[in-house]
N, C-alpha and C. Protein backbone atom coordinates (compact mmCIF):
# COMPACT_ATOMS: atom_id res chain seq x y z
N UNK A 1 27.42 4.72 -1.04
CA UNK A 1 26.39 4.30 -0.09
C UNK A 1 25.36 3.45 -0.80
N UNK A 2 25.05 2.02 0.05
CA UNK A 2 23.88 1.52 -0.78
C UNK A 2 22.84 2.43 -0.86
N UNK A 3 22.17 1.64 -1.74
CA UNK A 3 20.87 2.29 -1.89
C UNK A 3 19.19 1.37 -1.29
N UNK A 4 18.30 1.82 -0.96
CA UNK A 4 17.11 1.11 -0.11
C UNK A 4 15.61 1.06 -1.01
N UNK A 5 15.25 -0.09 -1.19
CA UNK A 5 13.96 -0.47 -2.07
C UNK A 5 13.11 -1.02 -1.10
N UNK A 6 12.54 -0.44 -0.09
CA UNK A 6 11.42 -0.94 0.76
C UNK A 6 10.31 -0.34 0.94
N UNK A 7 9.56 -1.08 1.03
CA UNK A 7 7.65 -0.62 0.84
C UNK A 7 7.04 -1.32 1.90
N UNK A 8 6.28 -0.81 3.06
CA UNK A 8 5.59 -1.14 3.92
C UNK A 8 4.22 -0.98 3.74
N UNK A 9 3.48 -1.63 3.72
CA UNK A 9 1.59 -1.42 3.52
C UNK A 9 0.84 -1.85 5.22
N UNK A 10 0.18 -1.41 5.45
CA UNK A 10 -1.18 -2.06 6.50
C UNK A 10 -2.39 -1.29 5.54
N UNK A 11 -2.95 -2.09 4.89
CA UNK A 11 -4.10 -2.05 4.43
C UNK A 11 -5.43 -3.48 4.30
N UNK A 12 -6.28 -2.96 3.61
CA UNK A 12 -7.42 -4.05 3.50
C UNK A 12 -7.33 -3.95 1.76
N UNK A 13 -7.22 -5.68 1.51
CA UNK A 13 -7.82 -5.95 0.92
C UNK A 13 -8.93 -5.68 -0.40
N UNK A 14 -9.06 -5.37 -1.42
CA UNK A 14 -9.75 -5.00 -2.20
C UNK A 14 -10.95 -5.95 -3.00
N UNK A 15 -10.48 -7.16 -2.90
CA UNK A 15 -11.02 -8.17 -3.71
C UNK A 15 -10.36 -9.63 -3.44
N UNK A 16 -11.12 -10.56 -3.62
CA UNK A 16 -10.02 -11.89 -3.31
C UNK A 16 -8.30 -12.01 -3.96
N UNK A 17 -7.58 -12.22 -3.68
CA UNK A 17 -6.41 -12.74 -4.28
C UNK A 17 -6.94 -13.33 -5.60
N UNK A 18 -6.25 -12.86 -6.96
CA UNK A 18 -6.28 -13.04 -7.95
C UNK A 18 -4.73 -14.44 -8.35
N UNK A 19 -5.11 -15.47 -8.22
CA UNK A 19 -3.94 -16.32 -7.92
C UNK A 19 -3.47 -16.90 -9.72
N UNK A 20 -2.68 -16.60 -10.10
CA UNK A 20 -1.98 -17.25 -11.21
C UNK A 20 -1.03 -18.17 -11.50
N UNK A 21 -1.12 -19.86 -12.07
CA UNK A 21 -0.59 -20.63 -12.42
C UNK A 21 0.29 -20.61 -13.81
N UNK A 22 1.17 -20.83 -14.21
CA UNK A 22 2.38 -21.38 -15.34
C UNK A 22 2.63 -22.22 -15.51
N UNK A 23 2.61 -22.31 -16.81
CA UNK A 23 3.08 -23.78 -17.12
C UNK A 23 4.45 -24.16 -16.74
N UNK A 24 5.16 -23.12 -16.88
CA UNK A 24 6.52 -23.52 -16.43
C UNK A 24 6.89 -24.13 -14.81
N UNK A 25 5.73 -23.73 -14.35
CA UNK A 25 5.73 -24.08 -12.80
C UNK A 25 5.85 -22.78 -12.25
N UNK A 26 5.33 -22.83 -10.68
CA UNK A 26 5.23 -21.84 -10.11
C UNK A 26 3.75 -21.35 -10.18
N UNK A 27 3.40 -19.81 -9.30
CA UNK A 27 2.52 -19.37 -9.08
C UNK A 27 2.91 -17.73 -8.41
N UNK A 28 1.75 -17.22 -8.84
CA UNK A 28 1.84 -15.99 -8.08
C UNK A 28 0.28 -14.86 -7.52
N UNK A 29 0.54 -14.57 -6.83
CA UNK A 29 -1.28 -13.95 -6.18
C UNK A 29 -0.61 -12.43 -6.60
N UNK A 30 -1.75 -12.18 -7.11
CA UNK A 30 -2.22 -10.14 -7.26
C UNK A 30 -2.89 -10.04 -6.43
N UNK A 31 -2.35 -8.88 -5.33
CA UNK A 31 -3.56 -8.04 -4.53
C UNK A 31 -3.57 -6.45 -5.09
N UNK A 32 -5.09 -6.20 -4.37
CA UNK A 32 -5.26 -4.76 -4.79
C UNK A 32 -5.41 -4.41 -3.14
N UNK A 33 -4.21 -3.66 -2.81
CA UNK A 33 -4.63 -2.76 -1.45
C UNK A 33 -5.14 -1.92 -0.91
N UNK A 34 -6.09 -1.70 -0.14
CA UNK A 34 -6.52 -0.11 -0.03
C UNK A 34 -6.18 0.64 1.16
N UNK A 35 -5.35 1.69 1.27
CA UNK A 35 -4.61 2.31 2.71
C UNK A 35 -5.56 3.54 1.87
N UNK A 36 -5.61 3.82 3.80
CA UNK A 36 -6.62 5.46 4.24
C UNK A 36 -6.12 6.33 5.07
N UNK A 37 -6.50 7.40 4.46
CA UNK A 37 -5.38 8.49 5.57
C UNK A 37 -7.09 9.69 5.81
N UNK A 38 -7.02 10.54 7.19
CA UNK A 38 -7.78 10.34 7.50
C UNK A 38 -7.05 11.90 8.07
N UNK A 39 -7.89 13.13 8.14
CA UNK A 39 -7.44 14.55 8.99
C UNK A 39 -8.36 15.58 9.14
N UNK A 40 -8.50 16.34 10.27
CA UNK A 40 -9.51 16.89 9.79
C UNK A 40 -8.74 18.82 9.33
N UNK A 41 -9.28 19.41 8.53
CA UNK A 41 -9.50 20.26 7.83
C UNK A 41 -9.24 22.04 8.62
N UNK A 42 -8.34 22.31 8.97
CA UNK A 42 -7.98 23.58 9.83
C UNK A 42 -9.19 24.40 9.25
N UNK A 43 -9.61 24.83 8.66
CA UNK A 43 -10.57 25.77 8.38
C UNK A 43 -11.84 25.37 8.29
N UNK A 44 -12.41 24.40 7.91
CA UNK A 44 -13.86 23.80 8.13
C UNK A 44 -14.01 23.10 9.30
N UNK A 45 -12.79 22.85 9.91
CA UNK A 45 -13.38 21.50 10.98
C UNK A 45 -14.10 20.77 10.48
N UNK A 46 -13.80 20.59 9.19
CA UNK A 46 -14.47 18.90 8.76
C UNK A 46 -13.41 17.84 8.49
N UNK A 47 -13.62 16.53 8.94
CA UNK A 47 -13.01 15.36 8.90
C UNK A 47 -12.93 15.11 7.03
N UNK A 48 -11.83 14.87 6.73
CA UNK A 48 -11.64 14.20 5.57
C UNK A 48 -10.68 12.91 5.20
N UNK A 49 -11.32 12.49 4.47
CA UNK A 49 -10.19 11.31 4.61
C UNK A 49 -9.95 10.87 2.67
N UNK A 50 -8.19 10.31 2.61
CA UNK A 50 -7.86 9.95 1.43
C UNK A 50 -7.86 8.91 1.27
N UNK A 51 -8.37 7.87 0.26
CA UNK A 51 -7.97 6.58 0.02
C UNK A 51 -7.08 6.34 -1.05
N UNK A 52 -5.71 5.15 -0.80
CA UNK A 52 -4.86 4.93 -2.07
C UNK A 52 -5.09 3.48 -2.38
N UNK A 53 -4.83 2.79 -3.49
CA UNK A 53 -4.91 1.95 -3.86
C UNK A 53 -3.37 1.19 -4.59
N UNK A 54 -2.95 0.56 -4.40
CA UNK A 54 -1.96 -0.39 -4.21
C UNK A 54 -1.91 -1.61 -4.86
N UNK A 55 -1.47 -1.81 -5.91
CA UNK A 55 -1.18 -3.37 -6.60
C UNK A 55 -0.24 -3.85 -6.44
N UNK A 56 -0.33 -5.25 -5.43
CA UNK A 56 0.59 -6.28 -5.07
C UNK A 56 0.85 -7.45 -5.52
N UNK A 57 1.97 -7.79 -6.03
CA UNK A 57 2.43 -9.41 -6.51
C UNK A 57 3.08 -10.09 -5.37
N UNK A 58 2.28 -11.09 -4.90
CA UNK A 58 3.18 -12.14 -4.09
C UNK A 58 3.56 -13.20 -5.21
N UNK A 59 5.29 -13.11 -4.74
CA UNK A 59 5.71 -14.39 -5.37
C UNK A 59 6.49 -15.24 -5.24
N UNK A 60 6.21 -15.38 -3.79
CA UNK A 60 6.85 -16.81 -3.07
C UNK A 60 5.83 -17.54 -3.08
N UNK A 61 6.31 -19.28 -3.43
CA UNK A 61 5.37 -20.16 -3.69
C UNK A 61 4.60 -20.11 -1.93
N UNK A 62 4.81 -20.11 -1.38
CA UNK A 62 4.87 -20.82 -0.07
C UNK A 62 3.63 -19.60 0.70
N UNK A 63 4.01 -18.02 0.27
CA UNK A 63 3.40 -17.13 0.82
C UNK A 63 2.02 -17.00 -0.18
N UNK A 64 2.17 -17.58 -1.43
CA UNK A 64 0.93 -17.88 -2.33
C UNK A 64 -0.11 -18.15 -1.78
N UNK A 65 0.21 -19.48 -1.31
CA UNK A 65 -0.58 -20.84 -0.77
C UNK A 65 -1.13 -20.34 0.47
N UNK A 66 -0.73 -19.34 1.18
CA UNK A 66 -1.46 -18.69 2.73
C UNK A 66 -2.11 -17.63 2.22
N UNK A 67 -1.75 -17.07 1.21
CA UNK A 67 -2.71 -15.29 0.80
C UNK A 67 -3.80 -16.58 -0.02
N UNK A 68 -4.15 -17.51 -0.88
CA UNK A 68 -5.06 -18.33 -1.34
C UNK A 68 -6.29 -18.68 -0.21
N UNK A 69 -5.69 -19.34 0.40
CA UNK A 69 -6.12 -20.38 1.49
C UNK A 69 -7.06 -19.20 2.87
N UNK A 70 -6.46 -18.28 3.39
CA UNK A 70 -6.44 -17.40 4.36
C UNK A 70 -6.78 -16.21 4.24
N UNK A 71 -7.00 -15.91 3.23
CA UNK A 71 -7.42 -14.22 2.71
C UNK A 71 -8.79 -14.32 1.86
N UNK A 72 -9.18 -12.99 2.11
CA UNK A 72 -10.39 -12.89 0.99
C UNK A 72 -10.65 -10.99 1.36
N UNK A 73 -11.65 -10.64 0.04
CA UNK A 73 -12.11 -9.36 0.41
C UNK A 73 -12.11 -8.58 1.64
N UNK A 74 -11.45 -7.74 1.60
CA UNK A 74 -11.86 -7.02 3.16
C UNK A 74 -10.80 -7.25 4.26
N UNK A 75 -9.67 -8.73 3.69
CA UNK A 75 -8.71 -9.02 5.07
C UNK A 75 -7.85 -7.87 5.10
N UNK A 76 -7.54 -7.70 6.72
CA UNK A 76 -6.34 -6.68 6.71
C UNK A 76 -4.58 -7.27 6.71
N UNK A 77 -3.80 -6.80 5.50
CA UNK A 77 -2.63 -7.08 5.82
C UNK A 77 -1.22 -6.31 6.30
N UNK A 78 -0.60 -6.74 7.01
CA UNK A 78 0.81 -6.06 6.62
C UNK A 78 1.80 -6.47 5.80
N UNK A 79 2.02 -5.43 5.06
CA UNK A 79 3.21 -6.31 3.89
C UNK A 79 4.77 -5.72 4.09
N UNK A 80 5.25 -5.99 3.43
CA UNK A 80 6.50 -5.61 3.44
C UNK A 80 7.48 -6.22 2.29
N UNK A 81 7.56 -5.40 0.92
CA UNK A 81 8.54 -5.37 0.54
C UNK A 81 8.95 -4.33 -0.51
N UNK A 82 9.20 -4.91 -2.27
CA UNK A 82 9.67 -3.42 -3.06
C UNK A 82 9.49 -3.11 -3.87
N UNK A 83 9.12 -2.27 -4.35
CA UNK A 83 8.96 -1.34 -6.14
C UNK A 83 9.80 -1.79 -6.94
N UNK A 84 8.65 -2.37 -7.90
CA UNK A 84 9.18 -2.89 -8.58
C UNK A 84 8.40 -2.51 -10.19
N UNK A 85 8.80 -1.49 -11.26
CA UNK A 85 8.65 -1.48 -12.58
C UNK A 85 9.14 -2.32 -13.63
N UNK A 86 8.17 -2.98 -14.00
CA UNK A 86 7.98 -4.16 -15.22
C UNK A 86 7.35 -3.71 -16.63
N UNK A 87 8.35 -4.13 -17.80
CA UNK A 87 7.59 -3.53 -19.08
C UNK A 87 6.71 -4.75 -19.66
N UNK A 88 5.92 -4.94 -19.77
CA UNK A 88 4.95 -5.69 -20.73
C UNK A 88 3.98 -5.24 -22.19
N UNK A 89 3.81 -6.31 -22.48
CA UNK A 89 3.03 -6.29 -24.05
C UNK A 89 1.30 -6.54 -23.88
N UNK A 90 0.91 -5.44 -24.26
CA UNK A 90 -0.58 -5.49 -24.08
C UNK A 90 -1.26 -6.12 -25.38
N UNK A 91 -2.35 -6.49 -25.85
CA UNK A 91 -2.65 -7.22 -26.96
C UNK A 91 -2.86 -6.79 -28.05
N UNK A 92 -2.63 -5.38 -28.00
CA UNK A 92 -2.55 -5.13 -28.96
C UNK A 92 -1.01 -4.53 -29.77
N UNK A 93 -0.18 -5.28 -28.62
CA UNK A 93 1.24 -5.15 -29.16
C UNK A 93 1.79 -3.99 -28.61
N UNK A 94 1.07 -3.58 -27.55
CA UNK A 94 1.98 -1.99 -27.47
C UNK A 94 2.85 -2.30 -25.77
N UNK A 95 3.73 -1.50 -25.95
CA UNK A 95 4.75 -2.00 -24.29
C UNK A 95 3.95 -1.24 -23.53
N UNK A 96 3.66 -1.76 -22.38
CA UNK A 96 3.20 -0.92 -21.15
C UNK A 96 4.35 -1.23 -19.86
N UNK A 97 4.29 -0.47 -18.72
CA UNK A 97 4.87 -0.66 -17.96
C UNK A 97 3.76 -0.12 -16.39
N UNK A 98 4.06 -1.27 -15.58
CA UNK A 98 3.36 -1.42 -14.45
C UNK A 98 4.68 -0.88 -13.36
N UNK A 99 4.09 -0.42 -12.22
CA UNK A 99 4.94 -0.24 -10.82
C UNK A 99 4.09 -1.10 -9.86
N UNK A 100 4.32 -1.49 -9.37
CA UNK A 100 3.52 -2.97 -8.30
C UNK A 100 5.05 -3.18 -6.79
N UNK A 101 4.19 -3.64 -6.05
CA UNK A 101 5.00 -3.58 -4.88
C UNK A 101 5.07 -5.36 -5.10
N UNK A 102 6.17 -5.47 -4.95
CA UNK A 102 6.69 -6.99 -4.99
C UNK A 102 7.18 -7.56 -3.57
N UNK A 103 6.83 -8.99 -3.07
CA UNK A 103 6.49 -9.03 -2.11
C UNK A 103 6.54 -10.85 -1.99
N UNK A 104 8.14 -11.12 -1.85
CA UNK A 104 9.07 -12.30 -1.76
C UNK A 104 10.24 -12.58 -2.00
N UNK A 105 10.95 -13.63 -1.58
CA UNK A 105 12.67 -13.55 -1.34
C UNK A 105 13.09 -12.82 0.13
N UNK A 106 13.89 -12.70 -0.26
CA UNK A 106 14.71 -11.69 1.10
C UNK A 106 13.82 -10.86 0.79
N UNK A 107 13.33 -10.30 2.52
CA UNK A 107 12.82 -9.61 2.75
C UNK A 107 11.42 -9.20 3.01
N UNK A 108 10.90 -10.39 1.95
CA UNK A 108 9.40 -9.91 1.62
C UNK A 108 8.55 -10.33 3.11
N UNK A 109 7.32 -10.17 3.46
CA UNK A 109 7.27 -10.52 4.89
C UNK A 109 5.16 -10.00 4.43
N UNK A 110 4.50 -10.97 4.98
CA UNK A 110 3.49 -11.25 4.92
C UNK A 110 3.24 -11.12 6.36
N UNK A 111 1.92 -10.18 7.15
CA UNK A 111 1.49 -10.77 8.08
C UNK A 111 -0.42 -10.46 8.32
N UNK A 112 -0.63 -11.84 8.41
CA UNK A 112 -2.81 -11.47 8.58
C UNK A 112 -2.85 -11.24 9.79
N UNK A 113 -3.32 -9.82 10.32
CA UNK A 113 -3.96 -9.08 10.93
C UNK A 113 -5.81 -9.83 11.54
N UNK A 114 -6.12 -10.63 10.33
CA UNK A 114 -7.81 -11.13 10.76
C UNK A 114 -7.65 -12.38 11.42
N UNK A 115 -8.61 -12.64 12.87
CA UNK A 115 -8.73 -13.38 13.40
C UNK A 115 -9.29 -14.70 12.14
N UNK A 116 -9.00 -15.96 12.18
CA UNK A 116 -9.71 -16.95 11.72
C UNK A 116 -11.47 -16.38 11.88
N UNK A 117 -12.21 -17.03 11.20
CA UNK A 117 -13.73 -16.39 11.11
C UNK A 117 -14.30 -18.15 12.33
N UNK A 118 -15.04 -17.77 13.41
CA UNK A 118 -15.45 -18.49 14.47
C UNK A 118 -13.95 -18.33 15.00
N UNK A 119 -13.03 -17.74 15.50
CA UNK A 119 -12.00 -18.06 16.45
C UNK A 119 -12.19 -16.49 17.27
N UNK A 120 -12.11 -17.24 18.12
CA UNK A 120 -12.64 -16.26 19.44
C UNK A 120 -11.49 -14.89 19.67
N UNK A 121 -9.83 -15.48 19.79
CA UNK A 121 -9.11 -14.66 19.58
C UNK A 121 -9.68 -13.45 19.02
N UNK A 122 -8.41 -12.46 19.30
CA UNK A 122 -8.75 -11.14 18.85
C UNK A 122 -7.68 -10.86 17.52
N UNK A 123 -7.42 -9.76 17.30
CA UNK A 123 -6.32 -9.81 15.83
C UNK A 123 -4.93 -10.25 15.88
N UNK A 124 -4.90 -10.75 15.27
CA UNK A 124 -3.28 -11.75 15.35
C UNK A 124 -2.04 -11.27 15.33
N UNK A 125 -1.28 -11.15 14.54
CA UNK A 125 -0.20 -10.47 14.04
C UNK A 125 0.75 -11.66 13.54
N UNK A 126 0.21 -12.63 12.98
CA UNK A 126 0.91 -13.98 12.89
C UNK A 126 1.54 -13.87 11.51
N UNK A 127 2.38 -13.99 11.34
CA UNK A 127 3.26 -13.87 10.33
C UNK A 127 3.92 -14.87 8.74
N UNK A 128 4.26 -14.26 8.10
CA UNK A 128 4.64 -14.81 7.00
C UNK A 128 5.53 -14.56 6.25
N UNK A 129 6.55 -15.27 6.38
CA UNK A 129 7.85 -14.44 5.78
C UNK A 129 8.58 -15.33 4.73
N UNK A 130 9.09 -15.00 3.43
CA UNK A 130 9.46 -14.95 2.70
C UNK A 130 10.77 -15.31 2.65
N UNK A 131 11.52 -14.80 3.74
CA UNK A 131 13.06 -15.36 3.38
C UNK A 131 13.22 -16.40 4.58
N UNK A 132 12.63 -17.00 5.56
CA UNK A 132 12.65 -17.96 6.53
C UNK A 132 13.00 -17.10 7.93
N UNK A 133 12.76 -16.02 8.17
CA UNK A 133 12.97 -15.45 9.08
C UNK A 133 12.13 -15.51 10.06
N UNK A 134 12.13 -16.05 11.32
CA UNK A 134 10.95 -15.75 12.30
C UNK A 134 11.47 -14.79 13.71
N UNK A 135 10.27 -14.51 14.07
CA UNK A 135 10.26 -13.28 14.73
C UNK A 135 10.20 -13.59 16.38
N UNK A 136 9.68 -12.98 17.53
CA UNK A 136 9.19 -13.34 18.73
C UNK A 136 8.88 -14.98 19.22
N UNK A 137 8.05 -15.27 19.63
CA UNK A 137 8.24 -16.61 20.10
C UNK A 137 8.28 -17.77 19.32
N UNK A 138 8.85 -17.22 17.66
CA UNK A 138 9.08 -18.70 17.13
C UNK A 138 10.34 -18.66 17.14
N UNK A 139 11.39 -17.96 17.55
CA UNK A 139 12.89 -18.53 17.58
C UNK A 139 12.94 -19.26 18.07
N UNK A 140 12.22 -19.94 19.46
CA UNK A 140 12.54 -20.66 20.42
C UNK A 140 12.31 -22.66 19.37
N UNK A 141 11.88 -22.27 18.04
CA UNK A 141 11.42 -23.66 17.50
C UNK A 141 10.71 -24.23 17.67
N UNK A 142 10.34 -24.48 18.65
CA UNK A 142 8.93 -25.12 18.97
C UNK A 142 7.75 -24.30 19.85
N UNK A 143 6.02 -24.50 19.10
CA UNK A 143 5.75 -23.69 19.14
C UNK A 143 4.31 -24.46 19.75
N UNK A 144 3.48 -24.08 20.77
CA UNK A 144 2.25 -24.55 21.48
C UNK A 144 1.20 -25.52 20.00
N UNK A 145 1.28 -26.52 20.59
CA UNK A 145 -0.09 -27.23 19.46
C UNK A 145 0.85 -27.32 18.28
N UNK A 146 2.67 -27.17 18.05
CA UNK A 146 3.05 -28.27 16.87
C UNK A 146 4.17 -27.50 16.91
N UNK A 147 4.76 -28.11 16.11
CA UNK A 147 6.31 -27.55 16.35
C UNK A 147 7.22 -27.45 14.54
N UNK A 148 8.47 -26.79 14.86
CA UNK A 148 8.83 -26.22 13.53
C UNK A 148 9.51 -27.34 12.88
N UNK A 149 9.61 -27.97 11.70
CA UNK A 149 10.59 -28.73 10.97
C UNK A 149 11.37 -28.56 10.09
N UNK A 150 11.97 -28.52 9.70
CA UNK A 150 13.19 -28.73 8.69
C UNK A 150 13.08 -29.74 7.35
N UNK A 151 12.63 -29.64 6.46
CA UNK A 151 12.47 -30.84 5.51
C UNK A 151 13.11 -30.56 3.97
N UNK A 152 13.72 -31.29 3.51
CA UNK A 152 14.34 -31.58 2.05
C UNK A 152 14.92 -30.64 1.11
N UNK A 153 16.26 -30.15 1.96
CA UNK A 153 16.56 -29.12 1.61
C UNK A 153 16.45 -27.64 2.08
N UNK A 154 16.35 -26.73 1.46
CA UNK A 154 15.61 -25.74 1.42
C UNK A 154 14.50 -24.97 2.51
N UNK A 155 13.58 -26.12 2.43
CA UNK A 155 12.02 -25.81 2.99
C UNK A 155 11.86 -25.80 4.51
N UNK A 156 11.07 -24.61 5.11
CA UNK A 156 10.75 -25.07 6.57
C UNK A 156 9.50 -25.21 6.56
N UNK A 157 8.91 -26.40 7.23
CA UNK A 157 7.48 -26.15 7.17
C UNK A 157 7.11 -26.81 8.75
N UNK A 158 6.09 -25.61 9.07
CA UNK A 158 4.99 -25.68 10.55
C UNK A 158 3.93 -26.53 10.38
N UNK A 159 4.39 -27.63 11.07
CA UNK A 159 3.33 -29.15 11.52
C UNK A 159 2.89 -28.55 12.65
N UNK A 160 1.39 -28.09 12.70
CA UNK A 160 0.45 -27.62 13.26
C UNK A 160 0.01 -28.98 14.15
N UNK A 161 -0.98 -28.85 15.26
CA UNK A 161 -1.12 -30.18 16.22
C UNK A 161 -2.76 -30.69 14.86
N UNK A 162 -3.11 -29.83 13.96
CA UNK A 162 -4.14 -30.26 13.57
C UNK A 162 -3.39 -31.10 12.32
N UNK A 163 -2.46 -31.12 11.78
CA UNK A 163 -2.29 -31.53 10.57
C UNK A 163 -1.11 -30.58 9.88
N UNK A 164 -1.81 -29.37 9.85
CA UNK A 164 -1.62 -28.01 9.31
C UNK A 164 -1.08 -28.10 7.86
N UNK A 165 -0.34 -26.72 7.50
CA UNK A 165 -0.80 -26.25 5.93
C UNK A 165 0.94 -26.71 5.75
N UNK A 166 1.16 -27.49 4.77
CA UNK A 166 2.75 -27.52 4.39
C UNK A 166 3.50 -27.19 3.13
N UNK A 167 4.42 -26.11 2.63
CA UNK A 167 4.92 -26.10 1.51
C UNK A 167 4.97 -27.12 0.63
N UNK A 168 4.38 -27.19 -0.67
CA UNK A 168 4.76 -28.38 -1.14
C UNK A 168 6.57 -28.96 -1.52
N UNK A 169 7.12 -27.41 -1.12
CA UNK A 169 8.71 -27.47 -2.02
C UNK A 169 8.60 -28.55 -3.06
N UNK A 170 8.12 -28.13 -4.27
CA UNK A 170 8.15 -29.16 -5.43
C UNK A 170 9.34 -28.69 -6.33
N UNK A 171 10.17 -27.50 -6.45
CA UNK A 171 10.74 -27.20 -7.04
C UNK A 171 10.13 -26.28 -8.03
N UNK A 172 9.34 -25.70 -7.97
CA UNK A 172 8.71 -25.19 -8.60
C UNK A 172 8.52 -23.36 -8.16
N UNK A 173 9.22 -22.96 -7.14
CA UNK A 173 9.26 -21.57 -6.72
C UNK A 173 10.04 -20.52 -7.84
N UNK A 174 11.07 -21.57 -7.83
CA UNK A 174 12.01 -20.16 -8.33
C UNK A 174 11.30 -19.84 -9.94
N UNK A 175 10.56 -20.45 -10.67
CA UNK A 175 10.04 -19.94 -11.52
C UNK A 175 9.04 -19.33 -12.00
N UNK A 176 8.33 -18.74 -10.84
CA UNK A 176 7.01 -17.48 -10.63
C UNK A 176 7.37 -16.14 -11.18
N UNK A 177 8.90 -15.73 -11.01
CA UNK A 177 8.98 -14.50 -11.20
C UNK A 177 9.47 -14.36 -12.19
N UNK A 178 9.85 -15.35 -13.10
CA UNK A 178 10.43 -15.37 -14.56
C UNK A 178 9.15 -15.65 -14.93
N UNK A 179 8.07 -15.74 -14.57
CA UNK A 179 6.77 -15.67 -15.62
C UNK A 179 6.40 -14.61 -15.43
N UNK A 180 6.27 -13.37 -14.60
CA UNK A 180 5.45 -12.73 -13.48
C UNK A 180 5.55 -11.46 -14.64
N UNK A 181 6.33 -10.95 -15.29
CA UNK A 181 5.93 -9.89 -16.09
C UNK A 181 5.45 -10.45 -17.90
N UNK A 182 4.69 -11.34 -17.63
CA UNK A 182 4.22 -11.54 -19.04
C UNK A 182 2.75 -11.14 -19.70
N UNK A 183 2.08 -10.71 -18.76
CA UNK A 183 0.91 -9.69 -18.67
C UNK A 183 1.14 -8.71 -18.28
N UNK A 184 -0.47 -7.86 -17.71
CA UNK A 184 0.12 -7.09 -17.15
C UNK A 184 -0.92 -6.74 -15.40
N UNK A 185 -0.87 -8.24 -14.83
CA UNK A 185 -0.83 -8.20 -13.41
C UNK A 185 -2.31 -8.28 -13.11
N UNK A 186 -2.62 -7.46 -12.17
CA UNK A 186 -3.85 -8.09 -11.24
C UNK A 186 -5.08 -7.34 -12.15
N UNK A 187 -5.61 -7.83 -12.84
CA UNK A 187 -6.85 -8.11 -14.04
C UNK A 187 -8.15 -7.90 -12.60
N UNK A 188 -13.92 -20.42 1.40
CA UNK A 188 -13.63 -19.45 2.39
C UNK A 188 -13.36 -19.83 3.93
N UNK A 189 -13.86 -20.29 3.57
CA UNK A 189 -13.61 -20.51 5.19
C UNK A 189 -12.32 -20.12 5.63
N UNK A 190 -12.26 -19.64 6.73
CA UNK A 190 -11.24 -20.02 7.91
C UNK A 190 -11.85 -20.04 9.48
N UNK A 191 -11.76 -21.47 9.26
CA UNK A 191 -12.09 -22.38 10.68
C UNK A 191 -10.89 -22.90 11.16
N UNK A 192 -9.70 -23.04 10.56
CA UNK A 192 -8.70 -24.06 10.92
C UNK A 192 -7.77 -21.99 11.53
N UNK A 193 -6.73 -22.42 12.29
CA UNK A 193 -5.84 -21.23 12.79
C UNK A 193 -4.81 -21.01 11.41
N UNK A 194 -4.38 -19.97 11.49
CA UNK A 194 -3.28 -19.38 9.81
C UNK A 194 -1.85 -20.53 10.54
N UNK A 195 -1.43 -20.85 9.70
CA UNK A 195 -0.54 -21.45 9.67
C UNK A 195 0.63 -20.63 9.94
N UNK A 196 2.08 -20.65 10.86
CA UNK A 196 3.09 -20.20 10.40
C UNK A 196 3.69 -20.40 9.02
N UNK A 197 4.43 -20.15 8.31
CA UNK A 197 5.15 -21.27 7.50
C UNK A 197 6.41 -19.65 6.92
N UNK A 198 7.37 -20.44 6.56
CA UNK A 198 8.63 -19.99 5.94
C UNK A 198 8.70 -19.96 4.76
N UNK A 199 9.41 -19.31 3.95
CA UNK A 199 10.04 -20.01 2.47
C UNK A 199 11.04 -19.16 2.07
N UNK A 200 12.41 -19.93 1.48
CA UNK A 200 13.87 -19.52 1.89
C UNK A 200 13.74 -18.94 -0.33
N UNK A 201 12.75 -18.89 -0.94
CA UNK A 201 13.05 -18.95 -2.41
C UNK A 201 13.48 -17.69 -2.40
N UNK A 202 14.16 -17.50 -3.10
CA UNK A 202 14.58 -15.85 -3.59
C UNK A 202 14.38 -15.92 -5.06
N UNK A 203 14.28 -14.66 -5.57
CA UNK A 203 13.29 -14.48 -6.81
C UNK A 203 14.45 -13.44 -7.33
């Protein structure tokens, strides 16, 4: 029987996206998550509540560029993907090893929960996915105020009626996660609407 590596989060945010560049090319964002669990107490009847904390690597180029651009302190996300233990070298030469929820390729799936800041709307559920998968009314391809494209290969990218946000597909994805354990990990506006966007990289 296979076996199943999946991790689901709805949490907030801890701090801005911690976004990291390579020379080799590529990029990748650290989040710190915070999920709350919340009960009250059979014998006191007092309310208590637990908080956990959660370190996330996004490392699809494409889902980078929307947790950068679209997120900050405090946003709420849903994530979706898998545990993942990495050994690294701390500076003073000694191996450490991190567990971090990894979160791109098949499977991985991004979605902001926060309205744009001035957009009247209420909470979104607009999505971001990692392996090019779309959900509810974007199968249909075209989508109110811009529609879906197909470009150079690989890449799908959502031409918004404003312009909107586009993958660069430079070639430069698949090498985020061959940098991604070489430390050891996570150390405004939005006036314009979140962009859909895809990205088919697998890591």
């Amino acid at each position: 029987m296979a076996s199943v590596n999946k991790v689901i989060l709805l949490g907030n945010m801890c701090a801005d996206a911690e976004v990291k560049s390579f020379q080799s090319g590529g990029r990748i964002a650290n989040l710190r998550i915070a999920t709350n669990e919340s009960w009250r107490d059979k014998q006191s009847g007092e309310r208590k509540e637990r908080v956990d904390y959660h370190s996330v690597v996004i490392q699809s180029e494409g889902l980078v560029g929307v947790i950068e651009q679209y997120t900050r302190k405090g946003s709420k996300l849903y994530l979706e993907g898998q545990l993942r233990t990495r050994k690294w070298t701390d500076q003073a030469g000694n191996d450490r090893y991190s567990t971090e929820i990894a979160v791109g390729g098949i499977g991985g799936k991004v979605v902001l929960l926060d309205s744009p800041r001035g957009d009247g709307e209420g909470q979104g559920g607009r999505q971001q996915r990692g392996n090019g998968q779309r959900e509810g009314n974007d199968r249909g391809g075209q989508r109110t105020g811009g529609n879906w494209g197909r470009q150079s290969g690989d890449k799908e990218v959502y031409n918004s009626g404003r312009g909107g946000w586009q993958d660069g597909g430079d070639g430069s994805r698949g090498s985020a996660a061959s940098n991604w354990g070489n430390d050891g990990g996570f150390g405004d506006d939005l006036d314009d609407d979140i962009p859909f966007i895809t990205d088919r990289s697998i890591w």
